[in-house]
C-alpha atoms as a PDB file:
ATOM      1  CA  UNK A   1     -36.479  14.892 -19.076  1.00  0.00           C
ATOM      2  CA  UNK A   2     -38.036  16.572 -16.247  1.00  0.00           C
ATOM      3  CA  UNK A   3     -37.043  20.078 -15.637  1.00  0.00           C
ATOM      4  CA  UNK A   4     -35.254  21.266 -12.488  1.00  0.00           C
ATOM      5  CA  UNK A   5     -37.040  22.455  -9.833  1.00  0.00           C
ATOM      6  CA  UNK A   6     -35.707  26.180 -10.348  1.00  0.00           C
ATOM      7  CA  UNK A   7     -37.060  26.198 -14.220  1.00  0.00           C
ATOM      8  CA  UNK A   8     -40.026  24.715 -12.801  1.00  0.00           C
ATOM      9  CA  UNK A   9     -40.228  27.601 -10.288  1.00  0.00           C
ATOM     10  CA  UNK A  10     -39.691  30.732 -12.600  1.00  0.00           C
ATOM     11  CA  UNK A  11     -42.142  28.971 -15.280  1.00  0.00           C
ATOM     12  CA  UNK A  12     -44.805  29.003 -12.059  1.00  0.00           C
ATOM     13  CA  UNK A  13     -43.876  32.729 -11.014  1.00  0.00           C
ATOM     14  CA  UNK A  14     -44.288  34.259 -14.208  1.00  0.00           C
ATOM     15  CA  UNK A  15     -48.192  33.331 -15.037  1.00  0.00           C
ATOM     16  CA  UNK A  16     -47.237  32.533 -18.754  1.00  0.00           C
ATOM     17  CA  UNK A  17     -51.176  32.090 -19.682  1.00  0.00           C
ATOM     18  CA  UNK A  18     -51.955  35.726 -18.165  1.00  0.00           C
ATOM     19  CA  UNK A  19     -49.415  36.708 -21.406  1.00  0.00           C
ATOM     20  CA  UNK A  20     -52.377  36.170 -23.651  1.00  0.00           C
ATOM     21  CA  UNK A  21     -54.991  38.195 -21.306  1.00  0.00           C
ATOM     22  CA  UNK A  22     -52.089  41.495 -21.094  1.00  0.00           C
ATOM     23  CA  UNK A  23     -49.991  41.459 -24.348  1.00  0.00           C
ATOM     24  CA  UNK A  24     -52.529  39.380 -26.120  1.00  0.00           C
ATOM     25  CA  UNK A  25     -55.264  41.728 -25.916  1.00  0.00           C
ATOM     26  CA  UNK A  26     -53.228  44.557 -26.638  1.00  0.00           C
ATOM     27  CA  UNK A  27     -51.548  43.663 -29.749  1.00  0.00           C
ATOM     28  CA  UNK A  28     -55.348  42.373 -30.392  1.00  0.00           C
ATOM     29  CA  UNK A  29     -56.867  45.468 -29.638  1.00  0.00           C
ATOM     30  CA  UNK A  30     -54.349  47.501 -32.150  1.00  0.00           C
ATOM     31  CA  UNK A  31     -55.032  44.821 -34.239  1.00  0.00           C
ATOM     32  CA  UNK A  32     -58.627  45.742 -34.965  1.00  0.00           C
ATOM     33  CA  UNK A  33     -57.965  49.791 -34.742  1.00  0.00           C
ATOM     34  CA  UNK A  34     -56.027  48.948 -37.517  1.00  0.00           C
ATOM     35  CA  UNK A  35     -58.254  47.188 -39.813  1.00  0.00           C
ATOM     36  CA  UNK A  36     -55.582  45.703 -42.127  1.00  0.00           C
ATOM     37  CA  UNK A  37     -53.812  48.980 -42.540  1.00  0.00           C
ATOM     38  CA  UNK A  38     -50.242  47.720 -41.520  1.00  0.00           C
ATOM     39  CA  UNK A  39     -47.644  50.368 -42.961  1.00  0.00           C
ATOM     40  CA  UNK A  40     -45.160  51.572 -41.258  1.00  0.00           C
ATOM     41  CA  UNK A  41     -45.620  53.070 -37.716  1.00  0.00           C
ATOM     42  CA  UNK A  42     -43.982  55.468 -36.093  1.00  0.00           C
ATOM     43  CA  UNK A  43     -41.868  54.698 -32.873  1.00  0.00           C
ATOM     44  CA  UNK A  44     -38.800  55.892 -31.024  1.00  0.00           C
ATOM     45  CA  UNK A  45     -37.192  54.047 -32.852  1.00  0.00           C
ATOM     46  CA  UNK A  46     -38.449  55.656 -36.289  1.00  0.00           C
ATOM     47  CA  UNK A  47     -40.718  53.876 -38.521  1.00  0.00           C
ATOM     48  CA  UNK A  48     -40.970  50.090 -37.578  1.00  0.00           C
ATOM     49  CA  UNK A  49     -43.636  47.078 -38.841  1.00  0.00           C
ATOM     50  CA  UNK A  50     -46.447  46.326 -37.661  1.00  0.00           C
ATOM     51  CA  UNK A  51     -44.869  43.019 -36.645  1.00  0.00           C
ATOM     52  CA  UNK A  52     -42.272  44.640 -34.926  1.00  0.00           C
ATOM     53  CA  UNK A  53     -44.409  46.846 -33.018  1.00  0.00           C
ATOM     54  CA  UNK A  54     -46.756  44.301 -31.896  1.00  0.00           C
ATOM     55  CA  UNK A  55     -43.613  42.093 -30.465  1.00  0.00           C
ATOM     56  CA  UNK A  56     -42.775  45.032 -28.561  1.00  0.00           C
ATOM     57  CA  UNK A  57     -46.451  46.135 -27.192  1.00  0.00           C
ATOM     58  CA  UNK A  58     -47.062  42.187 -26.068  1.00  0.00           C
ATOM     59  CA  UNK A  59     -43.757  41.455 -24.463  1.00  0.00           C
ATOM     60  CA  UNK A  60     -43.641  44.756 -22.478  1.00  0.00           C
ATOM     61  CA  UNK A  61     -47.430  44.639 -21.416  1.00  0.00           C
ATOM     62  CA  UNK A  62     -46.875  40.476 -20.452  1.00  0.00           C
ATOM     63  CA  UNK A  63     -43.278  41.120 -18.903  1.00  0.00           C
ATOM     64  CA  UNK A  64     -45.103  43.458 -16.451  1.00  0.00           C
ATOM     65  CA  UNK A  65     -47.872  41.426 -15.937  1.00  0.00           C
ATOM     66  CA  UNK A  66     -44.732  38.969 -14.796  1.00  0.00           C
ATOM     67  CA  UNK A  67     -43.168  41.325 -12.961  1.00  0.00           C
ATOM     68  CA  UNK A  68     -46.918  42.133 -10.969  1.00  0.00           C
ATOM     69  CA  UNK A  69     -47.202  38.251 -10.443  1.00  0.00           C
ATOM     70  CA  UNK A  70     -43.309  37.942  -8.630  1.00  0.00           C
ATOM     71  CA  UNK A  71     -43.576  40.847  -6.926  1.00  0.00           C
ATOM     72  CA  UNK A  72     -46.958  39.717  -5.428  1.00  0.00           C
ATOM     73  CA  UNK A  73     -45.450  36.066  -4.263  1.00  0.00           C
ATOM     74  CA  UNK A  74     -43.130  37.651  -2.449  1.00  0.00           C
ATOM     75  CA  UNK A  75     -45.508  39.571  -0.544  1.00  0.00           C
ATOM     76  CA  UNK A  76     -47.197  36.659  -0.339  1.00  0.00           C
ATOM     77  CA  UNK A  77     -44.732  33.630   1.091  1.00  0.00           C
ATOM     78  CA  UNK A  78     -46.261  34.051   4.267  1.00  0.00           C
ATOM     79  CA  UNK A  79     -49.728  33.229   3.756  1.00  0.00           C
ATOM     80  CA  UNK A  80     -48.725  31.229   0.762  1.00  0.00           C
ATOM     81  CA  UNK A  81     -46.876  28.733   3.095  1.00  0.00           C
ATOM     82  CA  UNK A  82     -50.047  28.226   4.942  1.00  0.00           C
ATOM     83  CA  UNK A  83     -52.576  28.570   1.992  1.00  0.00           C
ATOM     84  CA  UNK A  84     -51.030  27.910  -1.189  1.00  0.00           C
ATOM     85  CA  UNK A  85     -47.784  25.756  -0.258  1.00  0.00           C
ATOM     86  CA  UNK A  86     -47.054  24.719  -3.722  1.00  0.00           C
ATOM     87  CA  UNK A  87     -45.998  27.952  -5.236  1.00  0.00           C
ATOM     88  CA  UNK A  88     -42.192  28.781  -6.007  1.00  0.00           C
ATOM     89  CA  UNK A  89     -41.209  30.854  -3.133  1.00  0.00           C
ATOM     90  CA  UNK A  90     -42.783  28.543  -0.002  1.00  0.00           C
ATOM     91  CA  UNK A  91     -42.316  25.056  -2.173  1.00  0.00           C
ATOM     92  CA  UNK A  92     -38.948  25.916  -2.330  1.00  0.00           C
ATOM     93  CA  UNK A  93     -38.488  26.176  -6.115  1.00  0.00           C
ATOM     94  CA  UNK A  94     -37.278  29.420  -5.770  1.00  0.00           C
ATOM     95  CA  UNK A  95     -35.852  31.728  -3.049  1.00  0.00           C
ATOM     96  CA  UNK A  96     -37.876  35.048  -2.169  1.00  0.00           C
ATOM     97  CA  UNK A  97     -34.691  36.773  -3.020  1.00  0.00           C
ATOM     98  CA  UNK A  98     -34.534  35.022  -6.486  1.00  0.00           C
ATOM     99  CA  UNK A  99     -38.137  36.529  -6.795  1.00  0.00           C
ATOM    100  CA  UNK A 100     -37.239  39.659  -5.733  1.00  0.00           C
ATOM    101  CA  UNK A 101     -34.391  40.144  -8.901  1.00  0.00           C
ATOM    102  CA  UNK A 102     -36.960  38.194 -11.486  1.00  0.00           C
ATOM    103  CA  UNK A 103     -39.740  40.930 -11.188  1.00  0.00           C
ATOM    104  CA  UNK A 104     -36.948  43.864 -10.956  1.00  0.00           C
ATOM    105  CA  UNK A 105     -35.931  42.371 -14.497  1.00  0.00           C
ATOM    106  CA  UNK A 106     -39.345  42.311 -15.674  1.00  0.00           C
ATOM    107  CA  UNK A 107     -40.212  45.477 -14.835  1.00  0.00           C
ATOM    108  CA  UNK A 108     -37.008  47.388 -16.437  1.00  0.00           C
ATOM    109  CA  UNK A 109     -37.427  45.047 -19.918  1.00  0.00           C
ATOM    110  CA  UNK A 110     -41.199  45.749 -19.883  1.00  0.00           C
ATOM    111  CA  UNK A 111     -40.310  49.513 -19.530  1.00  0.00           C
ATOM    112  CA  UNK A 112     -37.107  49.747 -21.645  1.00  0.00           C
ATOM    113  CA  UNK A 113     -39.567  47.914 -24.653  1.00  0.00           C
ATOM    114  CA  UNK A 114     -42.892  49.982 -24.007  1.00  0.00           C
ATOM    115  CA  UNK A 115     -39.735  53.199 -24.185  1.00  0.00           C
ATOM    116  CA  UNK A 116     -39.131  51.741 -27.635  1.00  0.00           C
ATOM    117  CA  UNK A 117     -42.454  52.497 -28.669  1.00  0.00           C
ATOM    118  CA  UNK A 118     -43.516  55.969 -28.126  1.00  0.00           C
ATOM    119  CA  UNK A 119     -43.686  57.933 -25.041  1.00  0.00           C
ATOM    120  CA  UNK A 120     -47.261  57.668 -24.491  1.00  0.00           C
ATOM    121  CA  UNK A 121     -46.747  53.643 -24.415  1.00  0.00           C
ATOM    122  CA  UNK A 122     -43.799  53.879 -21.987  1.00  0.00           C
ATOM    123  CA  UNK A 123     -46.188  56.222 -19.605  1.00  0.00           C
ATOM    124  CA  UNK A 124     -49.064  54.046 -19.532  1.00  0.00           C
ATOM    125  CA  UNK A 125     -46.491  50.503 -18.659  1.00  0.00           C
ATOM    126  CA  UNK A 126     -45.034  53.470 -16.193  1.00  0.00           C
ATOM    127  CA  UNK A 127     -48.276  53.732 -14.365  1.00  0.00           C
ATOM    128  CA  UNK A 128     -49.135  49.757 -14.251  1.00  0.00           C
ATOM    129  CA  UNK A 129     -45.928  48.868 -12.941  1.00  0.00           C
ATOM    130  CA  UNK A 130     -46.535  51.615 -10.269  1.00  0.00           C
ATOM    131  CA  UNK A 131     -50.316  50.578  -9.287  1.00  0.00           C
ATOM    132  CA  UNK A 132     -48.929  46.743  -9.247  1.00  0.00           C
ATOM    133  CA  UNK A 133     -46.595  47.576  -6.733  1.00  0.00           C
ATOM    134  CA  UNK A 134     -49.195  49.474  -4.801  1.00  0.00           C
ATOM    135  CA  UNK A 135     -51.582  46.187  -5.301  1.00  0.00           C
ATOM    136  CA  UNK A 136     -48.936  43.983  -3.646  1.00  0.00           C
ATOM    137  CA  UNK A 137     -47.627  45.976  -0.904  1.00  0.00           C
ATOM    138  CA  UNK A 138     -50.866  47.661   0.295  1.00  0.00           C
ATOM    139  CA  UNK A 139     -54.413  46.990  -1.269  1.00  0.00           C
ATOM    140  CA  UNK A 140     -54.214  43.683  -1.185  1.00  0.00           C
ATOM    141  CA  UNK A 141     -53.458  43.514   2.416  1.00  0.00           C
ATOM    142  CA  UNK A 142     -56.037  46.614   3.811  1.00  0.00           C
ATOM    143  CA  UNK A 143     -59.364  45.769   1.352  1.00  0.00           C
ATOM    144  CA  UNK A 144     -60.195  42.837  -1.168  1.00  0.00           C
ATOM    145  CA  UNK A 145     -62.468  44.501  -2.867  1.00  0.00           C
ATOM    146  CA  UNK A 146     -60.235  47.428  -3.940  1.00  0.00           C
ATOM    147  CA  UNK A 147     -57.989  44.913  -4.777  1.00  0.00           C
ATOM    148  CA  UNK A 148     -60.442  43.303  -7.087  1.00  0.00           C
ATOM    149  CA  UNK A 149     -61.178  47.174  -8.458  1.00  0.00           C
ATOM    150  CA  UNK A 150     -57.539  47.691  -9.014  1.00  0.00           C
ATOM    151  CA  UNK A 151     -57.329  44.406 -10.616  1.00  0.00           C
ATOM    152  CA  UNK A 152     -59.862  45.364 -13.330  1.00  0.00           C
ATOM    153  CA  UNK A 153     -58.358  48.850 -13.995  1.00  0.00           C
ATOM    154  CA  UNK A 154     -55.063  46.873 -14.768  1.00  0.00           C
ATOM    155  CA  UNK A 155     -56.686  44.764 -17.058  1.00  0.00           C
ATOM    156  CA  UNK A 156     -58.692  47.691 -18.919  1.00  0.00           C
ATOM    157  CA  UNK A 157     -55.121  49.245 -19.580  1.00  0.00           C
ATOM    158  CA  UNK A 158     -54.682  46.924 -22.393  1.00  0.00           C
ATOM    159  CA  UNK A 159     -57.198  47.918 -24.679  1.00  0.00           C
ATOM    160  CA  UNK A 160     -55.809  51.774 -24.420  1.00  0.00           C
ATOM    161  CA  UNK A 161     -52.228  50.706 -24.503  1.00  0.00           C
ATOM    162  CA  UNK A 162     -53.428  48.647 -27.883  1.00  0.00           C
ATOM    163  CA  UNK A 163     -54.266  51.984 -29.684  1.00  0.00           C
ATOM    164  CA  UNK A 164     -51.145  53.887 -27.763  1.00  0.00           C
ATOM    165  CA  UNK A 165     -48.826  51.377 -29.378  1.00  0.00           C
ATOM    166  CA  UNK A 166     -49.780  52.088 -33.277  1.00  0.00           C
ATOM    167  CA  UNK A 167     -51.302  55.584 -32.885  1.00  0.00           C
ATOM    168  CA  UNK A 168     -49.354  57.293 -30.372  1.00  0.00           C
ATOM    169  CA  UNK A 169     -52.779  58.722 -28.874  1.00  0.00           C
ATOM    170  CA  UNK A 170     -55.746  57.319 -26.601  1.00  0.00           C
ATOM    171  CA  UNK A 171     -59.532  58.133 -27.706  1.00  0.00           C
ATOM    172  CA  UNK A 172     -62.687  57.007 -27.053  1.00  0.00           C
ATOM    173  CA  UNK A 173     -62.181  53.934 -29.860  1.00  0.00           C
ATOM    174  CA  UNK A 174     -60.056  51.853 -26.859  1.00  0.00           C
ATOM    175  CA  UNK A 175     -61.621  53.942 -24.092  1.00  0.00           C
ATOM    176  CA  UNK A 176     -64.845  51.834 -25.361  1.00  0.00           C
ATOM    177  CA  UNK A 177     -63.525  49.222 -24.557  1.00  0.00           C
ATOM    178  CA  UNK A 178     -62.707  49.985 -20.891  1.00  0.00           C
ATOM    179  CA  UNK A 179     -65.705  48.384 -19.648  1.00  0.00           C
ATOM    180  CA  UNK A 180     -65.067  44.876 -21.001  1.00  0.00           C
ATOM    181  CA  UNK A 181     -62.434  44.758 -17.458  1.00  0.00           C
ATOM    182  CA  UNK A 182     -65.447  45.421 -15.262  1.00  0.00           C
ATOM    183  CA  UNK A 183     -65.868  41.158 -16.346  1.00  0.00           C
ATOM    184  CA  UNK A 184     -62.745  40.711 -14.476  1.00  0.00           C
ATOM    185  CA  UNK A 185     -63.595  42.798 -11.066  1.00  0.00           C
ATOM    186  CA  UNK A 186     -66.727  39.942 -11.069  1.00  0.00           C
ATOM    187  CA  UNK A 187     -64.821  37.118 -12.172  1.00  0.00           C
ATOM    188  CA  UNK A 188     -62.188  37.900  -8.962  1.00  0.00           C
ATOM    189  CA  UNK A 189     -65.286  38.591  -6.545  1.00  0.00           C
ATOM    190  CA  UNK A 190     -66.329  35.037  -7.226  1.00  0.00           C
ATOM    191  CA  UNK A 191     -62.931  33.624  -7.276  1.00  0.00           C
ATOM    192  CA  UNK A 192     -62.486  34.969  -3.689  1.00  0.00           C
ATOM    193  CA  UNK A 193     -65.315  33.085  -2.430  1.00  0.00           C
ATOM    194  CA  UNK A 194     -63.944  29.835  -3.737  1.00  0.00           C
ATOM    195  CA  UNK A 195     -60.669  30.922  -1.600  1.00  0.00           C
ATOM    196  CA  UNK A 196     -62.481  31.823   1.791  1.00  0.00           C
ATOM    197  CA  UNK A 197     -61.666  29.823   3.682  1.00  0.00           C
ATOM    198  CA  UNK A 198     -58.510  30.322   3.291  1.00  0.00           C
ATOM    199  CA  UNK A 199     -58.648  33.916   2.556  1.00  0.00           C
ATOM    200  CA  UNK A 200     -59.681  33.459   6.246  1.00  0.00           C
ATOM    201  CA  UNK A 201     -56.981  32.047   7.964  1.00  0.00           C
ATOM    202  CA  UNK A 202     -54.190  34.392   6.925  1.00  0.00           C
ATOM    203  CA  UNK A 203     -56.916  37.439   7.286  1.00  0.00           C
ATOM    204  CA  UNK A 204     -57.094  39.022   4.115  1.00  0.00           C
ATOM    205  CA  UNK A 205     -60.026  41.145   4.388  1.00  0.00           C
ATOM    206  CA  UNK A 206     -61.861  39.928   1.108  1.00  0.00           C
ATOM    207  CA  UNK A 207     -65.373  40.872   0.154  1.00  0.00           C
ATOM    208  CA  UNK A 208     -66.731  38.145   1.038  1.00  0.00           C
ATOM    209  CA  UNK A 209     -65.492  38.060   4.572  1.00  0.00           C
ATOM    210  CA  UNK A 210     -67.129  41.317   5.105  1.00  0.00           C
ATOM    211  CA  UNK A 211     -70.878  40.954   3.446  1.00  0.00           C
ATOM    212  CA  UNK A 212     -70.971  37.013   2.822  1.00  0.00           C
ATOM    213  CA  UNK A 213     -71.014  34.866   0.112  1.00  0.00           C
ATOM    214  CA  UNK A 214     -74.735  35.600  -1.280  1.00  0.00           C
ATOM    215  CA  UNK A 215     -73.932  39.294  -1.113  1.00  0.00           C
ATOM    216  CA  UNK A 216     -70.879  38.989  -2.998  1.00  0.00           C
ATOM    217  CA  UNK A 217     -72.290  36.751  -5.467  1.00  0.00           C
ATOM    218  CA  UNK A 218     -74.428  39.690  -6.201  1.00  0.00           C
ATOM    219  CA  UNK A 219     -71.992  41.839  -6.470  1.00  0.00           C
ATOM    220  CA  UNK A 220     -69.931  39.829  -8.827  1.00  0.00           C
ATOM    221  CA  UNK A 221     -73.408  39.820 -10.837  1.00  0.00           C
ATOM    222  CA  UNK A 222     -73.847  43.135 -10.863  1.00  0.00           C
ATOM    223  CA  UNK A 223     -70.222  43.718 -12.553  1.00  0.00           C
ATOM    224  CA  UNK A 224     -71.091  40.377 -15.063  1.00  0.00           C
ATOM    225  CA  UNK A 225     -74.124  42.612 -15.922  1.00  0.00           C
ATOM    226  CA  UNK A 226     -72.024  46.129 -16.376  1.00  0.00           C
ATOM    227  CA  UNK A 227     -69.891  44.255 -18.631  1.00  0.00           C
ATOM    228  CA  UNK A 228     -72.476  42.749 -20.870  1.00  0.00           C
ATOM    229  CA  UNK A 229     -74.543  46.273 -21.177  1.00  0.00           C
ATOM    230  CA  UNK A 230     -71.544  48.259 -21.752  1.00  0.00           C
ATOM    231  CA  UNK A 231     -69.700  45.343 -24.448  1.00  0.00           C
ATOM    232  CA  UNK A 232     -71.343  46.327 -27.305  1.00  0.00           C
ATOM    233  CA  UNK A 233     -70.487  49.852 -26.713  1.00  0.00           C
ATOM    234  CA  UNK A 234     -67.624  50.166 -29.390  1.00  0.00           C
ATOM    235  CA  UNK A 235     -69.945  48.835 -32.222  1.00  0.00           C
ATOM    236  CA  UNK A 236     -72.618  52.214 -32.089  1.00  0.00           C
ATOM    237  CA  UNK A 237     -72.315  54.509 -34.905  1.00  0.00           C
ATOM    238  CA  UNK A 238     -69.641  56.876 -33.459  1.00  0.00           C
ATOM    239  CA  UNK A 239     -66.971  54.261 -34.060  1.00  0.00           C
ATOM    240  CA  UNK A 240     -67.768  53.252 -37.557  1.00  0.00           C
ATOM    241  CA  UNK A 241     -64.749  52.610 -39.257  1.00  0.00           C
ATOM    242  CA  UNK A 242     -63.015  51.080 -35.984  1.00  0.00           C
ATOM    243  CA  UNK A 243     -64.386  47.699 -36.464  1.00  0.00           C
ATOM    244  CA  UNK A 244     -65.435  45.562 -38.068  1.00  0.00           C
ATOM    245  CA  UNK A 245     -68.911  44.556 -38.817  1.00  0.00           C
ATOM    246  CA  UNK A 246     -68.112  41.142 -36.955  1.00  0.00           C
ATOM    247  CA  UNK A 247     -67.797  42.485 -33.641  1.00  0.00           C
ATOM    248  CA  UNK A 248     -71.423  43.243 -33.030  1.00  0.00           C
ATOM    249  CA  UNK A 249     -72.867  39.854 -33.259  1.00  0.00           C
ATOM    250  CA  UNK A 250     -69.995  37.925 -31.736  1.00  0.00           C
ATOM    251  CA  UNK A 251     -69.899  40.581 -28.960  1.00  0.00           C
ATOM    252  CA  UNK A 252     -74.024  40.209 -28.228  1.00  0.00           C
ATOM    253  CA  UNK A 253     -73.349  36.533 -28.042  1.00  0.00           C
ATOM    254  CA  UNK A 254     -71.017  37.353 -25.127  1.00  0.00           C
ATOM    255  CA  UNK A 255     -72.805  39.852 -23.765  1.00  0.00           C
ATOM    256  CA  UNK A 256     -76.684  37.483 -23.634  1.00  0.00           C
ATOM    257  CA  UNK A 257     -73.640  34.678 -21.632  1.00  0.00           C
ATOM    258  CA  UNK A 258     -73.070  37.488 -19.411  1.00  0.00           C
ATOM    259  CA  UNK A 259     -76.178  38.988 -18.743  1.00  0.00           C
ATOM    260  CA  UNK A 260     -77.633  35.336 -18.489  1.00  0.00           C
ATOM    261  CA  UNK A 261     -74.934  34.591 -16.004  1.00  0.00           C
ATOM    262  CA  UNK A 262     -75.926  37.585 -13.775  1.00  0.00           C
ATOM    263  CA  UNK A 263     -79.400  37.206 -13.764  1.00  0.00           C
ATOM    264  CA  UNK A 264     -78.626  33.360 -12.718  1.00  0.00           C
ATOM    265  CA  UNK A 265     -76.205  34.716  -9.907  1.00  0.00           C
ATOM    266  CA  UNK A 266     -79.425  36.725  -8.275  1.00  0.00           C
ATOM    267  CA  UNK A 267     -81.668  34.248  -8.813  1.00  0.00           C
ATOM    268  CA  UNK A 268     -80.300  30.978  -8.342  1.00  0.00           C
ATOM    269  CA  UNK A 269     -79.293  29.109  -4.926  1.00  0.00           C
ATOM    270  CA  UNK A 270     -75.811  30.589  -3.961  1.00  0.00           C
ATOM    271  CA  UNK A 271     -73.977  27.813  -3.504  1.00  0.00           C
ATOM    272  CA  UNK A 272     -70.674  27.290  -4.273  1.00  0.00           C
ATOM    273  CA  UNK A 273     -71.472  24.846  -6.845  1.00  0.00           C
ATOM    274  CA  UNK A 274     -73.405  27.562  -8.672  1.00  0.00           C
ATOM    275  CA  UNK A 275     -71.494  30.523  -8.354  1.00  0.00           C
ATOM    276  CA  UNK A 276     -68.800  28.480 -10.050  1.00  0.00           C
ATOM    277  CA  UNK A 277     -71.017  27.097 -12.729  1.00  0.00           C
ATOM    278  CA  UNK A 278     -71.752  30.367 -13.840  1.00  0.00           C
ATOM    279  CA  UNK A 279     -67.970  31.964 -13.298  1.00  0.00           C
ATOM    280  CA  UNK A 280     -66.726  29.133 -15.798  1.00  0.00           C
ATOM    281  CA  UNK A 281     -69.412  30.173 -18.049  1.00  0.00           C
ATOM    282  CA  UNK A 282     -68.278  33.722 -18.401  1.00  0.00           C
ATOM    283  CA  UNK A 283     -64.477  32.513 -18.277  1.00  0.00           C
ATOM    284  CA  UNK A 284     -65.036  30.055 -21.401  1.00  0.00           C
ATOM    285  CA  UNK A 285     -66.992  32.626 -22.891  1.00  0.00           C
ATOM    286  CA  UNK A 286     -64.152  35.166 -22.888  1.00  0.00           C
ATOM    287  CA  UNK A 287     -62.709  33.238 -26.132  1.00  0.00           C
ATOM    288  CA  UNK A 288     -65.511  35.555 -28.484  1.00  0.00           C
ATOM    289  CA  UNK A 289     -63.748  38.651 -27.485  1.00  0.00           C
ATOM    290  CA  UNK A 290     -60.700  37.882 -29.205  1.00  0.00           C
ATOM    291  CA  UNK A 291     -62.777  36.870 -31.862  1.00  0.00           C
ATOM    292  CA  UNK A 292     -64.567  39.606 -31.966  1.00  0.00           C
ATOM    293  CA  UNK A 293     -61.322  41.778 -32.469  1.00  0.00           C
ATOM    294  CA  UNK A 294     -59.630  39.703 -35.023  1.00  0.00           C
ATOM    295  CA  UNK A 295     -62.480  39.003 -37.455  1.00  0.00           C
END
């Protein structure tokens, strides 16, 4: 039985696979900080589980991540309608005032269950929520590229809110990992040239409406590159003890993908055919980092 076009709606506004890239990646990240040492930890609440604790760190980082996603369509239904018809708010699935109350809800459970936590937890979902509202109502609207910058320091919050979650504190063990979300700044540069022309037509001022598409390619390269330099960062000597002696090679694999990937961005034709080749080769390649973390 097919599901009504409502359900159908809110299952389309929330972004469910973005769950794993927000809460995923933070319960991953504390995860590996931990290193199999799952006794108690302690929260608001007192002393919970692990389990417990990592329930609470990926539903409030992914509720947000909702919340970002709702509040951004409804910013959006006008140039939606002309670019992107089929999503909830100009298909009809769902009302803009429907959206509206979905990412208010959102927000206040993400906050109430990152409170639950520590206060260090609830400061850092405090700031996201604050810099996604920013994202929608303004950057997205004045400069793409800051947009795609703001995007990435979203994303980056995950690894520190990992460590916030089951230590209470922020170091330079998740702050290593930081520059793993410079991937996602290139990854939206590209996307934006696949969108231009339709970027175009409702006027957001993307990146590559200002410099071009071979100039953002580059740019998008040059962030690919960052990423695959800096990966490896958290496996140096300094942060012996962090992880595990898996990360390093799985992580180099990623990092030769991404570096590969870059080089191929400069060198190669830019057309669109290519820069996507090489953005689905750093998107599939993602899958190591989790790998990385877990082993």
């Amino acid at each position: 039985m097919s599901h009504p076009a409502p359900v159908r709606g809110l299952i389309a506004l929330l972004r469910l696979p973005y769950w794993l890239m927000t809460g995923g990646l933070a319960v991953l990240t504390a995860f590996a900080i931990l290193k199999g040492d799952f006794s108690n930890i302690p929260t608001t609440l007192g002393n919970l589980s692990f389990g417990i604790v990592a329930l609470l760190s990926f539903f409030s980082m992914a509720f947000i991540a909702s919340a970002g996603f709702a509040i951004n369509d409804y910013f959006d239904r006008e140039s939606d309608a002309v670019i992107k018809p089929k999503r909830p708010i100009p298909s009809g699935a769902l009302s803009y005032k429907q959206a509206v109350v979905v990412s208010g809800v959102l927000f206040a459970l993400g906050l109430v269950l990152s409170f639950f936590i520590n206060w260090l937890s609830f400061a850092i979902i405090a700031i996201d929520s604050l810099l996604l509202l920013i994202y929608s109502y303004l950057v997205k609207r004045k400069s793409g590229f800051a947009a795609n910058l703001l995007m990435g320091v979203l994303t980056g919050t995950a690894f520190i809110f990992g460590q916030a979650s089951v230590t209470g504190t922020v170091n330079l063990v998740s702050l290593s990992l930081y520059p793993i979300a410079f991937g996602t700044i290139g990854g939206n540069v590209l996307r934006d040239i696949f969108s231009a022309e339709g970027d175009a037509k409702v006027g957001y001022p993307t990146l590559p409406q200002k410099i071009g598409n071979v100039n953002a390619a580059k740019v998008g390269a040059v962030f690919f590159l960052l990423t695959g330099i800096l990966a490896p960062l958290p496996a140096i000597p300094f942060f012996e003890g962090h992880f595990t002696i898996y990360y390093l090679p799985l992580i180099l694999i990623w990092s030769a993908l991404l570096i590969y990937s870059s080089i191929r961005l400069f060198t190669s034709n830019s057309t669109i055919a290519n820069i996507r080749r090489y953005e689905r080769l750093v998107t599939m390649s993602m899958m190591l980092l989790p790998l990385a973390l877990i082993v």
